[in-house]
C-alpha atoms as a PDB file:
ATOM      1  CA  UNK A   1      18.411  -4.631  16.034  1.00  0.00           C
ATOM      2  CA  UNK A   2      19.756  -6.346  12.652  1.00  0.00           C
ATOM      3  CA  UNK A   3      16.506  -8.235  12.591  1.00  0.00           C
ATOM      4  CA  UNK A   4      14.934  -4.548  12.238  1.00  0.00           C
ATOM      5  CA  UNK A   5      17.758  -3.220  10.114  1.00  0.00           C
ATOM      6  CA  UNK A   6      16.827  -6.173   7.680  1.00  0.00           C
ATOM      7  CA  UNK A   7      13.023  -5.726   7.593  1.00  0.00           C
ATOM      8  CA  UNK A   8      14.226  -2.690   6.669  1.00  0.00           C
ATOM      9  CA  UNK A   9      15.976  -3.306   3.748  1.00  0.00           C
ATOM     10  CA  UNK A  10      13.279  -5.536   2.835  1.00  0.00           C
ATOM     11  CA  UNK A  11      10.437  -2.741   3.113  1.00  0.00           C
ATOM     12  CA  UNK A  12      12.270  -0.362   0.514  1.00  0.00           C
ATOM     13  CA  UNK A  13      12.010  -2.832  -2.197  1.00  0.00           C
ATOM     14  CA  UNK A  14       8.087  -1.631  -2.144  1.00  0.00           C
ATOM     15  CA  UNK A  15       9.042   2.343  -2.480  1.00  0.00           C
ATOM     16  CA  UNK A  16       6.722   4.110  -5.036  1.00  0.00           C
ATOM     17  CA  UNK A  17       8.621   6.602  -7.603  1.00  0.00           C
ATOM     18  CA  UNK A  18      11.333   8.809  -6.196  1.00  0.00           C
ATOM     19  CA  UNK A  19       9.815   9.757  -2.837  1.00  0.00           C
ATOM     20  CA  UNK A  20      11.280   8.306   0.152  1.00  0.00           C
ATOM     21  CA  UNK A  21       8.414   8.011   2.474  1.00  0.00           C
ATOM     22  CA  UNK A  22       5.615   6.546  -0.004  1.00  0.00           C
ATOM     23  CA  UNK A  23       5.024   2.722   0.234  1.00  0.00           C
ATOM     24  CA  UNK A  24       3.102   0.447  -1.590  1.00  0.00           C
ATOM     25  CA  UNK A  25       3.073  -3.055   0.191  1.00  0.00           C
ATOM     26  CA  UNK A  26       0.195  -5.741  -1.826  1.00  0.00           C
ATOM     27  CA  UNK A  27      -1.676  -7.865   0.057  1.00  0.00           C
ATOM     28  CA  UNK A  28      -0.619  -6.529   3.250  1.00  0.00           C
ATOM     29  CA  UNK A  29      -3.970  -7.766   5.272  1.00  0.00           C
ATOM     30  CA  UNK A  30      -6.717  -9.391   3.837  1.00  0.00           C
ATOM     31  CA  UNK A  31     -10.362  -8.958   2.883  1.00  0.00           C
ATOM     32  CA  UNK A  32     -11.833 -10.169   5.775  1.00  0.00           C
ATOM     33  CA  UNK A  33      -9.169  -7.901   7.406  1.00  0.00           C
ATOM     34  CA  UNK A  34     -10.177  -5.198   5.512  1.00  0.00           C
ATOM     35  CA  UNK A  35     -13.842  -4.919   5.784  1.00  0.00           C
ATOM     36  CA  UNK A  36     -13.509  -5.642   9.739  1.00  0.00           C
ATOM     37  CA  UNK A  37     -11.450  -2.255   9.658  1.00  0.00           C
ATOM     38  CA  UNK A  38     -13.866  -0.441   7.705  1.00  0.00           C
ATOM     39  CA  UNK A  39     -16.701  -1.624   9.674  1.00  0.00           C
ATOM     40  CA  UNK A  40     -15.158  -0.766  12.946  1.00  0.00           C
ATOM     41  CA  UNK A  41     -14.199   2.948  11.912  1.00  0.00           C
ATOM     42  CA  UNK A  42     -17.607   3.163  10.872  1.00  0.00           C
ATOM     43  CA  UNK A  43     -19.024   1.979  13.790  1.00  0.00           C
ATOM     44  CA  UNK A  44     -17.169   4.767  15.767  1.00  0.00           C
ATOM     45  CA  UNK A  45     -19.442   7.639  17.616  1.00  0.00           C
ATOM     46  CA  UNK A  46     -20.572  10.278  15.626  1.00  0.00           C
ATOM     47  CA  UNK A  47     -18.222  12.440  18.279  1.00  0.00           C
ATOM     48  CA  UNK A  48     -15.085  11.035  17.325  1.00  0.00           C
ATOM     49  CA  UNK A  49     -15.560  12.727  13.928  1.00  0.00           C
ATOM     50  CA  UNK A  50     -14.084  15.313  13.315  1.00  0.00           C
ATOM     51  CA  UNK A  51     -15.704  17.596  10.333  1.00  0.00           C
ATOM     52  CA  UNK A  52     -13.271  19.522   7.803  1.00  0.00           C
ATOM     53  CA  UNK A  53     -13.563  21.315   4.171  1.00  0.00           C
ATOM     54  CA  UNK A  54     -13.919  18.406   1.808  1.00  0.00           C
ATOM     55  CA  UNK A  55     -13.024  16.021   4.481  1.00  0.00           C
ATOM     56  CA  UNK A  56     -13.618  14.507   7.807  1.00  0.00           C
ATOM     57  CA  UNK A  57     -11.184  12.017  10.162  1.00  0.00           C
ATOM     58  CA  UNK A  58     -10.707  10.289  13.332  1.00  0.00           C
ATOM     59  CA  UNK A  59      -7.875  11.029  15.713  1.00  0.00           C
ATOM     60  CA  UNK A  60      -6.803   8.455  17.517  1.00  0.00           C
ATOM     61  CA  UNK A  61      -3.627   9.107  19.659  1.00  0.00           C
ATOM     62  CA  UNK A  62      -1.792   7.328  22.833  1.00  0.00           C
ATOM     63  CA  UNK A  63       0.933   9.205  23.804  1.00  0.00           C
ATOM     64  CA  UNK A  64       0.597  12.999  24.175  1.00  0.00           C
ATOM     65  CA  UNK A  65       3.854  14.727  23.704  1.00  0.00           C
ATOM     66  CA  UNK A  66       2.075  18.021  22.573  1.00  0.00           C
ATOM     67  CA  UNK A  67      -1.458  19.498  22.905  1.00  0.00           C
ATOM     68  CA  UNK A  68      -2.230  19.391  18.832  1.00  0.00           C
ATOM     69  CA  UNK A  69      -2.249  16.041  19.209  1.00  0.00           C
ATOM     70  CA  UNK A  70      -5.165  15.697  20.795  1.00  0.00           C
ATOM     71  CA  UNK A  71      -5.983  13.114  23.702  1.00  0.00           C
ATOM     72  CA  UNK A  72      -8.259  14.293  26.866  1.00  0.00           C
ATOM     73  CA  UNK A  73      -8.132  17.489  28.187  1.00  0.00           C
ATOM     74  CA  UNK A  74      -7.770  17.989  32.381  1.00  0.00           C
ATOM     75  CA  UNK A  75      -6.962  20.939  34.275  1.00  0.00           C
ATOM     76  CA  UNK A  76      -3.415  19.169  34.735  1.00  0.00           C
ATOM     77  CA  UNK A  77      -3.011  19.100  31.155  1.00  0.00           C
ATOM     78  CA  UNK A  78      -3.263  16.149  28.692  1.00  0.00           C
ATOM     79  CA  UNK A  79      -3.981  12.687  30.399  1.00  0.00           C
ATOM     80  CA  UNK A  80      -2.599  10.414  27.514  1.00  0.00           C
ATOM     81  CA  UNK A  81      -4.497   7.562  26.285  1.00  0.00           C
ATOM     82  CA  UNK A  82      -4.211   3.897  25.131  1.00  0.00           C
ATOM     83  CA  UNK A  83      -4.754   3.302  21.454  1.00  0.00           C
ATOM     84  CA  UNK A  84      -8.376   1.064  20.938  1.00  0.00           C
ATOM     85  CA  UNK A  85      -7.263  -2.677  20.571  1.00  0.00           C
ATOM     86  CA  UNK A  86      -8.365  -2.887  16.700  1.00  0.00           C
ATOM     87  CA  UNK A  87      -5.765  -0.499  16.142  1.00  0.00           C
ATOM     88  CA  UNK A  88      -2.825  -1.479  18.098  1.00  0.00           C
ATOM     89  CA  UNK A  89      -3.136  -5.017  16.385  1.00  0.00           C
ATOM     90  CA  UNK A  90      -2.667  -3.120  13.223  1.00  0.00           C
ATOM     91  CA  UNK A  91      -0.274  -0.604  13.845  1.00  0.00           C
ATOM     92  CA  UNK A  92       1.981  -3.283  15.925  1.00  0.00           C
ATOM     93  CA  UNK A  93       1.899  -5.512  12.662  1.00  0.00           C
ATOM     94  CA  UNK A  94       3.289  -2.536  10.633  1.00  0.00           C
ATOM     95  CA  UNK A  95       5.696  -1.740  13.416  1.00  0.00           C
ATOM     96  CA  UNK A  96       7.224  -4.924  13.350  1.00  0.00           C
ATOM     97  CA  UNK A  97       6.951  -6.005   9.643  1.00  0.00           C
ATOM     98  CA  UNK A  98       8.450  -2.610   8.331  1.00  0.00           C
ATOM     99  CA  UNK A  99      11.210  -2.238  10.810  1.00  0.00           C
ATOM    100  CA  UNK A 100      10.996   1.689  10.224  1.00  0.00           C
ATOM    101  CA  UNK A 101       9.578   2.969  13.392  1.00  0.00           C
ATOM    102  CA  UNK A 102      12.071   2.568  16.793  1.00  0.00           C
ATOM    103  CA  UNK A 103       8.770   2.463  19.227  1.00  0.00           C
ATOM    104  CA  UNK A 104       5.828   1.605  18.914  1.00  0.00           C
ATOM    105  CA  UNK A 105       3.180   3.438  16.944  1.00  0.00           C
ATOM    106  CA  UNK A 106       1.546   6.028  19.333  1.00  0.00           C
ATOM    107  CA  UNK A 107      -0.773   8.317  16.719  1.00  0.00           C
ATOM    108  CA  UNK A 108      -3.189   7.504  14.203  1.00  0.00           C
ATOM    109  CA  UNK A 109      -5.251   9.570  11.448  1.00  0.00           C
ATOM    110  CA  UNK A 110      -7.769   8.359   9.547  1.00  0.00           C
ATOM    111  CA  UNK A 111      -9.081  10.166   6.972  1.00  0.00           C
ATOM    112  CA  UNK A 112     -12.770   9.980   4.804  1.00  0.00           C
ATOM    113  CA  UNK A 113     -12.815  11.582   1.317  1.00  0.00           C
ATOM    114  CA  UNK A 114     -15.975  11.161  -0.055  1.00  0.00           C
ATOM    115  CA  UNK A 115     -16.482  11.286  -4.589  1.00  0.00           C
ATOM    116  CA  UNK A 116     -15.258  14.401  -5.275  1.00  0.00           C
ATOM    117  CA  UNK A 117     -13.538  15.524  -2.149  1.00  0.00           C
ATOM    118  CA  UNK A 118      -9.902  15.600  -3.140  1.00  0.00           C
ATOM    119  CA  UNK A 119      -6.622  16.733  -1.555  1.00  0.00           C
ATOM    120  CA  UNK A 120      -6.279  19.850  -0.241  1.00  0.00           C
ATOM    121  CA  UNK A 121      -2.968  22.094   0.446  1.00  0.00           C
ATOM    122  CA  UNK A 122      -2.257  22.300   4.288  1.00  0.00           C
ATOM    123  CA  UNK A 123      -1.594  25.838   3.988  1.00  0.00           C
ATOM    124  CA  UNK A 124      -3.922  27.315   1.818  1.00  0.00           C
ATOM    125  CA  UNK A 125      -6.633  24.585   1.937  1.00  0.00           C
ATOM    126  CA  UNK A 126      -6.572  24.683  -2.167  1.00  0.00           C
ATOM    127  CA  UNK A 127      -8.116  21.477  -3.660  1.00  0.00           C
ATOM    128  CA  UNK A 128      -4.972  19.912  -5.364  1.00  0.00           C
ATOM    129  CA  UNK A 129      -6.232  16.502  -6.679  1.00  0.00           C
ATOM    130  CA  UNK A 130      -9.756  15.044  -6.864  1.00  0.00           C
ATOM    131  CA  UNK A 131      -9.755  11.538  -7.871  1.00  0.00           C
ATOM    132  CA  UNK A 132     -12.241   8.783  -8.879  1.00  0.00           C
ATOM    133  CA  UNK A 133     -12.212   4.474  -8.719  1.00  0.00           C
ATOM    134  CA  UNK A 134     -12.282   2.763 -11.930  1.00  0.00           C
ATOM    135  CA  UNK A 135     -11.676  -0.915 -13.131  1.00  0.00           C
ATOM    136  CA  UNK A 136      -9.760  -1.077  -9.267  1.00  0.00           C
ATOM    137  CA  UNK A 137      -7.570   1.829  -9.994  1.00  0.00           C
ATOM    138  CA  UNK A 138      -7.670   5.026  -8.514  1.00  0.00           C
ATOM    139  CA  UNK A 139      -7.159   8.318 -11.174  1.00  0.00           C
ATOM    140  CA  UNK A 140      -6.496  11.703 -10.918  1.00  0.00           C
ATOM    141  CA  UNK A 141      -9.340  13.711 -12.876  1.00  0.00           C
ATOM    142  CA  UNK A 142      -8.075  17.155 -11.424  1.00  0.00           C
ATOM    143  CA  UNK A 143      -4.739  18.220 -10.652  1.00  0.00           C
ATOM    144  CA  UNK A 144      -3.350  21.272 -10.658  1.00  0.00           C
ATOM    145  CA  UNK A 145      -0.158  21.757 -13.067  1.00  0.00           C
ATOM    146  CA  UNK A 146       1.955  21.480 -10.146  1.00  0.00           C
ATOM    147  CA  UNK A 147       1.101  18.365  -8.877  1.00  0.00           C
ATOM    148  CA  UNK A 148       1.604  16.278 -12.033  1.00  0.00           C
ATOM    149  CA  UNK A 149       3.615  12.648 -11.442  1.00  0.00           C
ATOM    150  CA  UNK A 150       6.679  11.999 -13.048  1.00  0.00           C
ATOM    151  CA  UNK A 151       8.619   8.699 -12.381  1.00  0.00           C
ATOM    152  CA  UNK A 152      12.686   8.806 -12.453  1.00  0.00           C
ATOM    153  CA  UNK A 153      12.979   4.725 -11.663  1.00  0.00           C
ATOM    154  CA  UNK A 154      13.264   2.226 -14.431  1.00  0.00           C
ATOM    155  CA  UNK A 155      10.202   1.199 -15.376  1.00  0.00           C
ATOM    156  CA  UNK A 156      10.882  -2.354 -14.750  1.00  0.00           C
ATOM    157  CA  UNK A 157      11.756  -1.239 -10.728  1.00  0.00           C
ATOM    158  CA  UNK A 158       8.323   0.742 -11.057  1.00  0.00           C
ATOM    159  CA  UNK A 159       6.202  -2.470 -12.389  1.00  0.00           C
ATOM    160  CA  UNK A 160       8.409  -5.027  -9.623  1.00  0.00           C
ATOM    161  CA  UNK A 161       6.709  -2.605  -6.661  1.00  0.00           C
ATOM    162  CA  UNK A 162       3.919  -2.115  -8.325  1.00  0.00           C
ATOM    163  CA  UNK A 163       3.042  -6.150  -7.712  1.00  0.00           C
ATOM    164  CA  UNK A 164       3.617  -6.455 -10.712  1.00  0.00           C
ATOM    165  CA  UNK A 165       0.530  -4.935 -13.066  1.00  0.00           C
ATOM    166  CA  UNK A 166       0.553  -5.550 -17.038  1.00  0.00           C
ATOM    167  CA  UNK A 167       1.578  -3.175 -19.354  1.00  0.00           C
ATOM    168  CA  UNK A 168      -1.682  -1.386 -19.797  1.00  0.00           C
ATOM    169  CA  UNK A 169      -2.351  -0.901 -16.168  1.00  0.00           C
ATOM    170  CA  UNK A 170       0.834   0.177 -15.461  1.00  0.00           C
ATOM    171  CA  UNK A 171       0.929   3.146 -17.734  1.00  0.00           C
ATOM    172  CA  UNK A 172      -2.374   3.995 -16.436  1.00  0.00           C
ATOM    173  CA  UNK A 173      -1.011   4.304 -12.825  1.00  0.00           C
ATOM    174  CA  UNK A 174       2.001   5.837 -14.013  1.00  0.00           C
ATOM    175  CA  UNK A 175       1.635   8.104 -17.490  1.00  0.00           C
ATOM    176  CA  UNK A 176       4.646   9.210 -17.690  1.00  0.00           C
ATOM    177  CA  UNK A 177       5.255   5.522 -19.312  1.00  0.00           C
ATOM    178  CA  UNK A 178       2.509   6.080 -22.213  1.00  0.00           C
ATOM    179  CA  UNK A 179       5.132   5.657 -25.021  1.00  0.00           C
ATOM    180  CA  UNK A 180       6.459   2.137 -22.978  1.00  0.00           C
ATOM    181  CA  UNK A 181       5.942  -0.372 -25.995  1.00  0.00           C
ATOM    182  CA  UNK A 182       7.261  -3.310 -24.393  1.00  0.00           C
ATOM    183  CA  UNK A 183       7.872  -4.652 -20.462  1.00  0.00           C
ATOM    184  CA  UNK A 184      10.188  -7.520 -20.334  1.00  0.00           C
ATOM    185  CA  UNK A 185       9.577  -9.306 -17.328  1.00  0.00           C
ATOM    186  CA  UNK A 186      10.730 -12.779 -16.238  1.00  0.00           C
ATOM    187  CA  UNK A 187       8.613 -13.619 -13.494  1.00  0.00           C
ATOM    188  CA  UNK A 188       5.571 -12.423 -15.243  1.00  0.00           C
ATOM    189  CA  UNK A 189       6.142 -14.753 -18.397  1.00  0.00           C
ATOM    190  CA  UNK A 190       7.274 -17.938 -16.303  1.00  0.00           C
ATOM    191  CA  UNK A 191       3.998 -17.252 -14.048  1.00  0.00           C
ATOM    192  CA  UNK A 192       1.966 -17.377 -17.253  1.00  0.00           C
ATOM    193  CA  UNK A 193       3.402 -21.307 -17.918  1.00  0.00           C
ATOM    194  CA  UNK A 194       1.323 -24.098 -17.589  1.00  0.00           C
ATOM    195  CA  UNK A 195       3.940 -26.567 -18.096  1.00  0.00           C
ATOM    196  CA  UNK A 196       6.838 -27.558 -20.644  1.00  0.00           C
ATOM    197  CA  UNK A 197       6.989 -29.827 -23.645  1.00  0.00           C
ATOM    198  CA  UNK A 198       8.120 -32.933 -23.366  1.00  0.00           C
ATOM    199  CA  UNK A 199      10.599 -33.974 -26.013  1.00  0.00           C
ATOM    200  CA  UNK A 200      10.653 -36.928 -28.107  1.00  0.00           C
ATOM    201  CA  UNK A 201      12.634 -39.373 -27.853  1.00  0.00           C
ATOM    202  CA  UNK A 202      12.867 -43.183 -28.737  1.00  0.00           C
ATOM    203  CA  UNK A 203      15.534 -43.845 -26.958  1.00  0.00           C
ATOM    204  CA  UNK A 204      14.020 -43.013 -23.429  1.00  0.00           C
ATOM    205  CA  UNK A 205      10.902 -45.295 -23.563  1.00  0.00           C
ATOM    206  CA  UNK A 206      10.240 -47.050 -20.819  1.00  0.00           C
ATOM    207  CA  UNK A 207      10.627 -50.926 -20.159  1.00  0.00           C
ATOM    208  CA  UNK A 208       8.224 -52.347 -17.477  1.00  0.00           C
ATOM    209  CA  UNK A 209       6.164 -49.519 -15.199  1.00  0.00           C
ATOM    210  CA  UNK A 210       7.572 -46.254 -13.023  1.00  0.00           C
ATOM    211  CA  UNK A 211      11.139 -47.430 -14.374  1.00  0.00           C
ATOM    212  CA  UNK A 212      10.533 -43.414 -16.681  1.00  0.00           C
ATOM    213  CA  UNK A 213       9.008 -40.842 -14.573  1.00  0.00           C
ATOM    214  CA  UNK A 214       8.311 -37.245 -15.648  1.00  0.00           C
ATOM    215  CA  UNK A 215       7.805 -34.666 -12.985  1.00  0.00           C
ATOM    216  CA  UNK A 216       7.825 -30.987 -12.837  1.00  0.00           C
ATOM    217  CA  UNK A 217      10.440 -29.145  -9.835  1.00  0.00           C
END
């Protein structure tokens, strides 16, 4: 348990903005990792897809605790099912790195929104956001006034779980920082050194060979 409690405390250093339950983790699988999962949604029967306005997703579920959701219907009720292997790999890894689930990830959603599908409101099924890709960044082209961001954290918080981005992508991803002139980061500028000067000196030169070594730590 204080292994979990830890990966806990280790997981909220990626929190985006004020909300609690939005996560932003870099690097968290790789390419390879990445196009396997794409390809393997994709590869899916045209049955497990489920078509909605401006959307469509998968429902993939293990454990069914109540009928919305989902699993296989029998005249005894719902007959719960094992999640496919490709995803219990993946939602065991999150399980266990994030430390913020206490059993094991029974219920996945995947979700397709094609260019110009956006975000709709459960409720009334309003389009709240529609969004496009440029330069690797994703923007919001259409909002509606009530959806606009607004970040309360320090910037400097904001570009550390961010991974941190420069300046100019940052307030891109995060407008509310357009007037941000200057971000004073440490680990940015000593990531950008090649290597320091050595100084002169006369007194230090060396008398026969390896007797003055200089190394970098």
């Amino acid at each position: 348990m204080p292994e979990k409690i830890e990966m806990a405390k280790t997981v909220n250093e990626f929190r985006v903005g004020s909300v609690p339950t939005v996560f932003y983790i870099p690097d968290f699988i790789t390419d390879s990792q990445h196009d396997q999962l794409l390809n393997t949604i994709y590869d899916a029967p045209i049955s497990k897809w489920k078509s909605l306005k401006n959307r469509r997703l998968q429902n993939w579920v293990a454990l069914c605790c109540y009928p919305m959701a989902g699993g296989v219907v029998h005249e005894k009720g719902l007959i719960a099912q094992d999640l496919p292997p490709w995803l219990t790999r993946i939602t065991r890894r999150i399980n266990e790195k994030s430390g913020l689930f206490p059993s094991s990830i029974n219920h996945v959603l995947i979700n397709e929104y094609l260019p110009n599908q956006g975000i709709m409101d459960r409720k009334t099924g309003q389009t709240i956001g529609i969004g496009h890709e440029s330069q690797g960044l994703y923007h919001l082209t259409y909002s509606n006034s009530f959806t606009a961001c607004s970040a309360t954290d320090p910037p400097d918080l904001i570009h550390k779980r961010l991974s941190h981005p420069s300046l100019s992508k940052l307030q891109k991803m995060v407008p509310s920082l357009s007037s941000l002139f200057t971000l004073d980061c440490e680990s940015c500028q000593l990531g950008k050194y090649t290597r320091a000067t050595f100084s002169r000196s006369i007194e230090s030169r060396s008398e026969s060979i390896f007797s003055l070594v200089h190394f970098d730590i």
